[in-house]
Protein backbone atom coordinates (compact mmCIF):
# COMPACT_ATOMS: atom_id res chain seq x y z
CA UNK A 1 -8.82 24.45 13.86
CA UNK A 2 -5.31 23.77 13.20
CA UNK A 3 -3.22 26.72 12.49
CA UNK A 4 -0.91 26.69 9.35
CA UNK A 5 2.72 25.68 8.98
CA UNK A 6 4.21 28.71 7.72
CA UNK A 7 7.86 28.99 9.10
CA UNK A 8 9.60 26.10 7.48
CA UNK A 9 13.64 25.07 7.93
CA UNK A 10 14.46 22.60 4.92
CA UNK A 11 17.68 20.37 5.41
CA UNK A 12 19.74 19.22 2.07
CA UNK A 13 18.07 22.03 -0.38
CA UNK A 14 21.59 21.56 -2.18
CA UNK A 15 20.67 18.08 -3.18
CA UNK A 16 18.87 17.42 -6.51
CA UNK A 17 15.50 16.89 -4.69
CA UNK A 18 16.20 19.58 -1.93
CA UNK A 19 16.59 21.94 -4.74
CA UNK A 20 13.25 20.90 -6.41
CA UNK A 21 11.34 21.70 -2.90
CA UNK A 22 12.79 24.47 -2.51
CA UNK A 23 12.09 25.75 -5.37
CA UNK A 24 8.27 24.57 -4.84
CA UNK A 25 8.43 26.13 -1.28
CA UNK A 26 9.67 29.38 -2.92
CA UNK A 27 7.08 29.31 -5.63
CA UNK A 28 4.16 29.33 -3.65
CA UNK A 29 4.88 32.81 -1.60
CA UNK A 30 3.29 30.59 1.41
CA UNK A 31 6.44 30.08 3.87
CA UNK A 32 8.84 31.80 5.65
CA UNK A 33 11.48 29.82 4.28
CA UNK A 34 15.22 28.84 6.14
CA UNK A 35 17.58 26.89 4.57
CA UNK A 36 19.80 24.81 7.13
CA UNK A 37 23.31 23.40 5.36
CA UNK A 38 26.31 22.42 6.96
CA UNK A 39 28.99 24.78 7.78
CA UNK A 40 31.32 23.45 5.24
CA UNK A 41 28.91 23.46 1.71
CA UNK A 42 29.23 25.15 -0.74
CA UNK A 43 26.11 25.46 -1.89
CA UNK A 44 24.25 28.38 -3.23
CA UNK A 45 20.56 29.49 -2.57
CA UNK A 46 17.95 31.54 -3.92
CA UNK A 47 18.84 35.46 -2.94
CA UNK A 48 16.22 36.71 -0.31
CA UNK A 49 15.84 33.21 1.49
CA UNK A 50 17.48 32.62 5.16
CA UNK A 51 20.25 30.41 5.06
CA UNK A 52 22.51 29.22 8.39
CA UNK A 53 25.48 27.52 7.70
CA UNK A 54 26.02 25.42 11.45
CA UNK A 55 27.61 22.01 12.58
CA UNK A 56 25.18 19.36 12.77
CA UNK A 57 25.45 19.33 16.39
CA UNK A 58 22.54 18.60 18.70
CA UNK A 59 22.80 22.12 20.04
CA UNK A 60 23.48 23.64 16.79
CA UNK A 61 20.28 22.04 15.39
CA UNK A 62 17.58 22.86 18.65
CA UNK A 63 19.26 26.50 17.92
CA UNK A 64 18.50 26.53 14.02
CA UNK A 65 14.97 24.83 14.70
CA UNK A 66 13.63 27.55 17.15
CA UNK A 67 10.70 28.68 16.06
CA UNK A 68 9.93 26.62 13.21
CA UNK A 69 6.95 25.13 12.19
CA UNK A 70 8.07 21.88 10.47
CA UNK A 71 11.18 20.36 8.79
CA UNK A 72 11.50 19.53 5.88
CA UNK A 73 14.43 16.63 5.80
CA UNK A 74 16.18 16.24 2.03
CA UNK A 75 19.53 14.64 2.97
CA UNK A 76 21.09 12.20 0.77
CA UNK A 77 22.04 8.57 1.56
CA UNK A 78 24.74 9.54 3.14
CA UNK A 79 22.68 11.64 6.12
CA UNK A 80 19.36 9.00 6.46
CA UNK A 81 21.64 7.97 9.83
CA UNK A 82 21.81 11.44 11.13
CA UNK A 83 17.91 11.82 11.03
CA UNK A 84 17.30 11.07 14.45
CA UNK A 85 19.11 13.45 15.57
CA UNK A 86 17.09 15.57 14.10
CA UNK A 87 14.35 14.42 15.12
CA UNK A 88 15.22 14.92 18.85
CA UNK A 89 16.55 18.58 17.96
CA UNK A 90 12.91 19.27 16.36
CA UNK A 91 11.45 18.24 19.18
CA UNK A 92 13.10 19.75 21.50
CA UNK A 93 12.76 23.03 20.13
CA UNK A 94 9.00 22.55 19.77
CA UNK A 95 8.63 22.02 16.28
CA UNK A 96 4.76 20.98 15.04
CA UNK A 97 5.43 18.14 11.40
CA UNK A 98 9.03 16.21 10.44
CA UNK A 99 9.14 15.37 6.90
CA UNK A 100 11.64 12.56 6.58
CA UNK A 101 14.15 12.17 3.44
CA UNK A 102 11.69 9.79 1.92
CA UNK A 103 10.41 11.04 -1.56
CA UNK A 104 11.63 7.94 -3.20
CA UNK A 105 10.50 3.97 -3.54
CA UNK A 106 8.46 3.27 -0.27
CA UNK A 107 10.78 2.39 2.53
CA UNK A 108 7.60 0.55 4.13
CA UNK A 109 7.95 -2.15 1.19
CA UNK A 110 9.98 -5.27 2.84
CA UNK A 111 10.67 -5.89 -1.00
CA UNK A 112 12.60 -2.70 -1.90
CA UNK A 113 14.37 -3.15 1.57
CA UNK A 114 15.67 -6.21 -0.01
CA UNK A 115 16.77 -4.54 -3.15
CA UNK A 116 18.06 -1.30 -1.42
CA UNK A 117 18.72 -2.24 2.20
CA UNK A 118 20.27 1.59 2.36
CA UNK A 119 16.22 2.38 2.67
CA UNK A 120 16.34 0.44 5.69
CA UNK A 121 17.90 3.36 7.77
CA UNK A 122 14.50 5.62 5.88
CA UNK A 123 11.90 2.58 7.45
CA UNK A 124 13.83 2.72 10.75
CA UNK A 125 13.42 6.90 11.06
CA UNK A 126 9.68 6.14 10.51
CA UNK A 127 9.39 4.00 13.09
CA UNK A 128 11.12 6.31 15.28
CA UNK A 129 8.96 8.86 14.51
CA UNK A 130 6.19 6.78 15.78
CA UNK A 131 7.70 6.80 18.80
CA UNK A 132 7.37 10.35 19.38
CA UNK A 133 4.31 10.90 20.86
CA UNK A 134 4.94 12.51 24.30
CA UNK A 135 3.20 16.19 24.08
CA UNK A 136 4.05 19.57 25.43
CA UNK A 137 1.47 22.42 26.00
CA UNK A 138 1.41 25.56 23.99
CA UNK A 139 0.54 28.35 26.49
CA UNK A 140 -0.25 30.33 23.26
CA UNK A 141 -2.44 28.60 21.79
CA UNK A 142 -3.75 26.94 25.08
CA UNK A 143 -3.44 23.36 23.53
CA UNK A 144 -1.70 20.12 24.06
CA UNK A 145 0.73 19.49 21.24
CA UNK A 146 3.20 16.96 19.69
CA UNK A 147 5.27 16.34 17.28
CA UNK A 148 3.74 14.95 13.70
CA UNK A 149 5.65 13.29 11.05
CA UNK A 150 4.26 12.90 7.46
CA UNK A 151 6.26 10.33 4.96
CA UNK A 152 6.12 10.60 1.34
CA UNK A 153 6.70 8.12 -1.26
CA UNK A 154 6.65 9.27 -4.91
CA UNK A 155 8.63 6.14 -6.74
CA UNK A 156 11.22 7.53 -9.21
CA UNK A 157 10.85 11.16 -10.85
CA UNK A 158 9.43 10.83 -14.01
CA UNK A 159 9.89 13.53 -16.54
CA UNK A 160 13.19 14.11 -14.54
CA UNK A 161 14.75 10.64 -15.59
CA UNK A 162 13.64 10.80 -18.78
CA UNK A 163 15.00 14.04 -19.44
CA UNK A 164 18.75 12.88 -17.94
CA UNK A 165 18.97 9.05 -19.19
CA UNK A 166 18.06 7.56 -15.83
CA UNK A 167 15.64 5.51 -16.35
CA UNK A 168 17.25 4.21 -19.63
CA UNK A 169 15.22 6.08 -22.13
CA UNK A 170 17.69 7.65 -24.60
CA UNK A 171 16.20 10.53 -26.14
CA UNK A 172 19.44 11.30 -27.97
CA UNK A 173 20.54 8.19 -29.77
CA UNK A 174 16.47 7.09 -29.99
CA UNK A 175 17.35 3.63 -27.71
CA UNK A 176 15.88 2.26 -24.74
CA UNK A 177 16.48 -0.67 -22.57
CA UNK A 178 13.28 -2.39 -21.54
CA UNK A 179 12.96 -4.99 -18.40
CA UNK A 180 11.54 -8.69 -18.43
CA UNK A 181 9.08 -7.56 -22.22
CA UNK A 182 8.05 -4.00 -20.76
CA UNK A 183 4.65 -4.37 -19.56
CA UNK A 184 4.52 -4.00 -15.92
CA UNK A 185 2.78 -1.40 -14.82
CA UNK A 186 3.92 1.29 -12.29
CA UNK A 187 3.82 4.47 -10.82
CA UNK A 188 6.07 7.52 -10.81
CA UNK A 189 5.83 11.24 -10.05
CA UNK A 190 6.87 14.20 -12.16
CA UNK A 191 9.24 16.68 -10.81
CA UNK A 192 7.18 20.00 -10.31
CA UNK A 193 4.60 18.19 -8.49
CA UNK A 194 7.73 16.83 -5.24
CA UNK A 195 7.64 20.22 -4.38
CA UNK A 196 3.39 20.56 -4.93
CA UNK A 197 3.16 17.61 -2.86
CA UNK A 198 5.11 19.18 0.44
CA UNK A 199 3.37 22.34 -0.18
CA UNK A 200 0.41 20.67 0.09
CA UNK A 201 1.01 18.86 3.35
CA UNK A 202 2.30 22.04 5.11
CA UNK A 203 -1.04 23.36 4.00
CA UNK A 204 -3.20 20.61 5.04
CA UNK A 205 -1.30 19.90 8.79
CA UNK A 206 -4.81 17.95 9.98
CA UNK A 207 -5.53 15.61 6.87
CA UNK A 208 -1.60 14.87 6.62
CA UNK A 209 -0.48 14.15 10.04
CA UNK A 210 1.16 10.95 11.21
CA UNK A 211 0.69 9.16 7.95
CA UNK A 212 3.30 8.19 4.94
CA UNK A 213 1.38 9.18 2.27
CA UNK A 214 1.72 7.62 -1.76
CA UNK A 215 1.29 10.15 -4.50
CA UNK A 216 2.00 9.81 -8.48
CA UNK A 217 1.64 11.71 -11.52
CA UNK A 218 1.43 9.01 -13.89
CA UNK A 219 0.71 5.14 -14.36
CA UNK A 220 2.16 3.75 -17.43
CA UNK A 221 4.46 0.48 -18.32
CA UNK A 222 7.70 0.75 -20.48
CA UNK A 223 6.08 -0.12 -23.65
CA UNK A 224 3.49 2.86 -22.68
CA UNK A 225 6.63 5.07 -22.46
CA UNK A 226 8.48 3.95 -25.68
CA UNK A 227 5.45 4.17 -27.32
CA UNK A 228 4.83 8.25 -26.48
CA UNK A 229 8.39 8.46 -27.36
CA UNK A 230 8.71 6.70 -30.82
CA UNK A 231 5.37 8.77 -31.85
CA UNK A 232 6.63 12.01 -30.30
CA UNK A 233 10.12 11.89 -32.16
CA UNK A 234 8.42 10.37 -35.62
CA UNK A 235 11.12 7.65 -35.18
CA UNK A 236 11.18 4.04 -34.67
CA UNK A 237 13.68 3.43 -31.37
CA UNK A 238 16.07 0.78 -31.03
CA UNK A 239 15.37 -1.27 -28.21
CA UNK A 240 17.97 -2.98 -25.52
CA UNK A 241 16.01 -5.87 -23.69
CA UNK A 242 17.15 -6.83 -20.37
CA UNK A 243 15.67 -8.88 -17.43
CA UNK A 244 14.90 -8.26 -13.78
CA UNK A 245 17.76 -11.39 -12.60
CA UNK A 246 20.30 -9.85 -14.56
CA UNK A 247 20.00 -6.25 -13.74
CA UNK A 248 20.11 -7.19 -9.91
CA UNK A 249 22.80 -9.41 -9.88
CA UNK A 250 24.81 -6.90 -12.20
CA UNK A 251 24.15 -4.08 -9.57
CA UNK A 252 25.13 -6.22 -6.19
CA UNK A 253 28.56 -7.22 -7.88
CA UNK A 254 29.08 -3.56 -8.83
CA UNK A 255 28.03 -2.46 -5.36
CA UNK A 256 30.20 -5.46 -3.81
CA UNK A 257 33.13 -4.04 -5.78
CA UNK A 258 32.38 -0.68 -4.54
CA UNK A 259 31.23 0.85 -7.98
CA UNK A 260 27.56 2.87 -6.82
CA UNK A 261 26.30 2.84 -10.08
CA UNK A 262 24.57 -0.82 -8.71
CA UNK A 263 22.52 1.32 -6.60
CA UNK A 264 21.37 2.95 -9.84
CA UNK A 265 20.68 -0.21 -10.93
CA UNK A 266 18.45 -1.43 -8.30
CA UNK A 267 16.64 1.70 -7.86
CA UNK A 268 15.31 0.80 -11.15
CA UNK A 269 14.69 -2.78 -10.31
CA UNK A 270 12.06 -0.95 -7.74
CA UNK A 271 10.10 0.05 -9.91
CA UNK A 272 10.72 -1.85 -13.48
CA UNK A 273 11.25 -4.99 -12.12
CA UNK A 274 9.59 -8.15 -11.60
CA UNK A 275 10.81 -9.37 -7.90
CA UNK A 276 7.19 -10.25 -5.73
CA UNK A 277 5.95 -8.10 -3.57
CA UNK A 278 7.30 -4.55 -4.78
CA UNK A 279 3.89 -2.60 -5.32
CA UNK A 280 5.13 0.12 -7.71
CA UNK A 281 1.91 0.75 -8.89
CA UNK A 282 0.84 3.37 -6.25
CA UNK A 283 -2.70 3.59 -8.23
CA UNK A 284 -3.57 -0.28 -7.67
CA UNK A 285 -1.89 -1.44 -4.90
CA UNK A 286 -1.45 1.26 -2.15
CA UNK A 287 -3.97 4.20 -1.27
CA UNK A 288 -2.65 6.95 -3.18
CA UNK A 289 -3.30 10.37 -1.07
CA UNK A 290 -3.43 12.52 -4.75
CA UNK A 291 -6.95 13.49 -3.52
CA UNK A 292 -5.93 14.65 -0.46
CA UNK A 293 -2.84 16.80 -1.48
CA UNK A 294 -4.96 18.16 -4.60
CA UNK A 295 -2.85 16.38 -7.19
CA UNK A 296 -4.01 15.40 -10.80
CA UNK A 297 -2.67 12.65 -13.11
CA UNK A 298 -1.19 13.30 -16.16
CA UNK A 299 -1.40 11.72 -19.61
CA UNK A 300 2.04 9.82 -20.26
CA UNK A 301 2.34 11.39 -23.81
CA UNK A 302 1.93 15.17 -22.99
CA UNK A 303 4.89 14.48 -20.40
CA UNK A 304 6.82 13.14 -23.14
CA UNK A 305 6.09 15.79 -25.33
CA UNK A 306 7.33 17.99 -22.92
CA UNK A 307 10.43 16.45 -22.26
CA UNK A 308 11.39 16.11 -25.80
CA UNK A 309 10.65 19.23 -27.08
CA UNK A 310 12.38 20.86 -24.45
């Protein structure tokens, strides 16, 4: 039997989706939790938690990964090229599972890398991991042992970007901008269930290992979503209508000119747009690992209803 995964170091809990796994990690009382930031942030954590501010050195890291169980990496774009050397620190100091900063549109999909080539440092991690299969043996346990790697995909947050304007819903002023007629369908994830979903994979070390996993909490279109909303708020919403050509070529110039808000842009082309190829739809066209992990759908208009009346 394998044992658990119970001492956990987490990597970027400052970010926006660090901070929802942590808080998921905390929640569920499972984990001996340390938080690993750089020596120079500024973040706060949780009281009670273990937190080592170090430079991300390869010494500094084997130091701050002894005696860990698994790593959980949550690093923005701006540390998927650092990963690595995590990687080698983890191993090093005999660390069992690597979670990668995936927990986004799959980096596996050749389309997205097209969109969001950025993702392209996320697919090459993976394939790193892969790599890693030489094994040490665990005098305690009296077992060969290696390290494991699970990657997670969960599209965009749901109830998240609907709540902040991100994926173009307007709560406030009742609009929303709808791509190429609205009725692709797709796949996203709610935010409570990110942190449900590495919970769940430190619990489950067997079922989880080596594999990059696709999870969602709900599978709706745009016109699906507008029209939870426009019952929900008893008002008829005015609505924007875009297309998948323009919204790309708006966000490369932007990112060409060095404006990231063109990322933003085609993040959302990921998953609203039209471009061949893109799978969004986690239910139809990848194996979704919900069963697995122990996570349920939801109905699209009770998570509306929840973010509105909020």
């Amino acid at each position: 039997m394998v044992s658990p995964l119970k001492n956990v170091a987490i990597i970027g809990a400052g970010g926006n989706i660090g901070k929802i796994i942590l808080d998921g990690l905390v929640e569920s009382s499972q984990f001996n939790i340390k938080v690993i930031a750089r020596k120079e942030s500024k973040a706060t954590f949780p009281s009670g938690l273990t937190v080592i501010r170090i430079d991300f050195t390869a010494e500094g890291l084997e130091a701050a990964f002894k005696g860990q169980d698994a790593v959980v990496s949550v690093v923005g774009a701006t540390g998927f090229g650092e990963q690595k050397k995590f990687v080698d620190a983890a191993i090093r100091a005999g660390v069992r599972r690597f979670i990668p900063s995936e927990f986004s549109v799959s980096s596996e999909n050749e389309a997205v890398l097209q969109l969001l080539p950025l993702f392209g440092q996320k697919k090459e991690l993976v394939e790193y991991l892969k790599t890693k299969k030489s094994s040490r043996f665990n005098f305690k346990r009296m077992r060969s042992e290696s390290l494991t790697w699970t990657g997670i995909a969960a599209s965009a947050l749901f109830d998240w970007g609907l709540a902040n304007g991100f994926l173009e819903f307007d709560i406030a002023n009742r609009t929303a901008t709808i791509w190429d007629g609205g009725n692709k369908s797709f796949t996203m994830l709610n935010e409570k269930q990110v942190g449900q979903v590495v919970v769940s994979v430190l619990k489950h070390p067997q079922e989880t290992k080596n594999q990059y996993l696709y999870v969602a909490s709900v599978e709706t279109t745009q016109n699906k979503i507008l029209a939870a909303l426009e019952e929900v708020s008893g008002e008829k919403w005015t609505v924007n209508p875009t297309t998948t050509d323009s919204q790309v070529t708006e966000g490369v110039k932007k990112l060409t000119a060095g404006d990231f808000s063109g990322a933003l842009q085609l993040f959302r082309a990921t998953v609203f747009g039209n471009t061949p190829g893109l799978h969004a739809n986690y239910a139809t066209e990848e194996k979704l690992a919900n069963n697995v992990l122990g996570l349920s759908m939801e109905d699209v208009k009770d998570v509306v209803k929840r973010v509105v009346n909020k």
